[in-house]
Protein backbone atom coordinates (compact mmCIF):
# COMPACT_ATOMS: atom_id res chain seq x y z
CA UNK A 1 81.18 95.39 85.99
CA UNK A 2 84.16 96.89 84.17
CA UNK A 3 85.96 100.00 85.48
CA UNK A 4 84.07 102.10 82.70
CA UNK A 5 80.67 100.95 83.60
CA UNK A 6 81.84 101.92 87.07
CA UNK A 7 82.69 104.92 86.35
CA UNK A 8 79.44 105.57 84.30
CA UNK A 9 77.71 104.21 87.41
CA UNK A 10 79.22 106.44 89.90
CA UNK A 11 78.94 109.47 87.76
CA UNK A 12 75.18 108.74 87.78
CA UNK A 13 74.81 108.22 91.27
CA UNK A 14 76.82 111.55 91.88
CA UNK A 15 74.29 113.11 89.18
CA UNK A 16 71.06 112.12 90.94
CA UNK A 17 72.55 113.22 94.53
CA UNK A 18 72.84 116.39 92.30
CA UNK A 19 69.30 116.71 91.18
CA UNK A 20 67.66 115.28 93.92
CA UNK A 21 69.57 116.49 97.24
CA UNK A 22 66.56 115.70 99.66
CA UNK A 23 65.56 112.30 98.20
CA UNK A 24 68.88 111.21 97.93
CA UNK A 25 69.47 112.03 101.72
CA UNK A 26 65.83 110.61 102.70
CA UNK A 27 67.37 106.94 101.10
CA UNK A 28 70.36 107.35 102.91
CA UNK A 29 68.49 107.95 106.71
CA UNK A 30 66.50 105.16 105.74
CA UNK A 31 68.82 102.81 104.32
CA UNK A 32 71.72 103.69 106.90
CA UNK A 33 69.91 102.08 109.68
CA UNK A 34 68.98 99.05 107.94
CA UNK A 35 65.57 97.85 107.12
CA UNK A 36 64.64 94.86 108.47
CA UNK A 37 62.23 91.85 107.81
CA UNK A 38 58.91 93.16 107.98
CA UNK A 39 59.53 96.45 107.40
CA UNK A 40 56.52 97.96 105.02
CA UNK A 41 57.85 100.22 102.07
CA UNK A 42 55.15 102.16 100.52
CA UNK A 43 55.64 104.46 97.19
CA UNK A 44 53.18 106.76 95.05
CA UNK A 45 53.73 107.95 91.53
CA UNK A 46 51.87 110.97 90.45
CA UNK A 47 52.34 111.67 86.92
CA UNK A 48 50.90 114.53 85.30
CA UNK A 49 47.46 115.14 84.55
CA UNK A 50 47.18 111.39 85.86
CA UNK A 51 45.83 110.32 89.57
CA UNK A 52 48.67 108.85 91.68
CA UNK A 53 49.48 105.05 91.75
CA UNK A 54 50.77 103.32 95.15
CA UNK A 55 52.14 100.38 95.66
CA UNK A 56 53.88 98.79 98.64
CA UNK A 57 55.91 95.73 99.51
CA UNK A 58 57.18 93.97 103.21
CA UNK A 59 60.69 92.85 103.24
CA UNK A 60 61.24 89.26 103.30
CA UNK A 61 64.39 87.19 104.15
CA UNK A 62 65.00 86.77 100.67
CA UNK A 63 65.34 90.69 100.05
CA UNK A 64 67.46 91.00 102.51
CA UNK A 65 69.78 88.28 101.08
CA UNK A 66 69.49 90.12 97.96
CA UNK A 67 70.28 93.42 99.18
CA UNK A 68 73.06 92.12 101.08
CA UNK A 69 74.23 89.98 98.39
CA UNK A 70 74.30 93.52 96.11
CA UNK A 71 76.07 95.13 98.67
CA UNK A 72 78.85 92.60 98.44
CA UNK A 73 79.87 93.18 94.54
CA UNK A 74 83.21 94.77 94.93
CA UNK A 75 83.88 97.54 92.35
């Protein structure tokens, strides 16, 4: 990723920290301890005038190779 795409990037992060104060510190509980294998994550969208849709996924090795491997990408 270039520096401006970085930049873009960051500004967007910084943006939905913004918008979305309590989400954005939910993630970072969650994420700041790690998840590991096994570990069920469960989300609903409720659109409006729609019923809600959930869906949920448990973390394999290979997500957690991919997370890490994400985590590794220097700016």
């Amino acid at each position: 990723m270039n520096a401006q795409g970085m930049m873009q990037f960051m500004a967007g992060i910084n943006s939905f920290k913004n918008n979305h104060p309590k989400f954005a510190g939910f993630l970072g509980l969650i994420f700041q301890g790690g998840i590991p294998e096994g570990t069920i994550i469960e989300m609903t969208v409720t659109r409006p005038g729609e019923d809600p849709i959930t869906a949920n996924m448990k973390v394999l090795p290979s997500d957690i190779e991919l997370m890490q491997s994400l985590k590794d990408i220097k700016p």
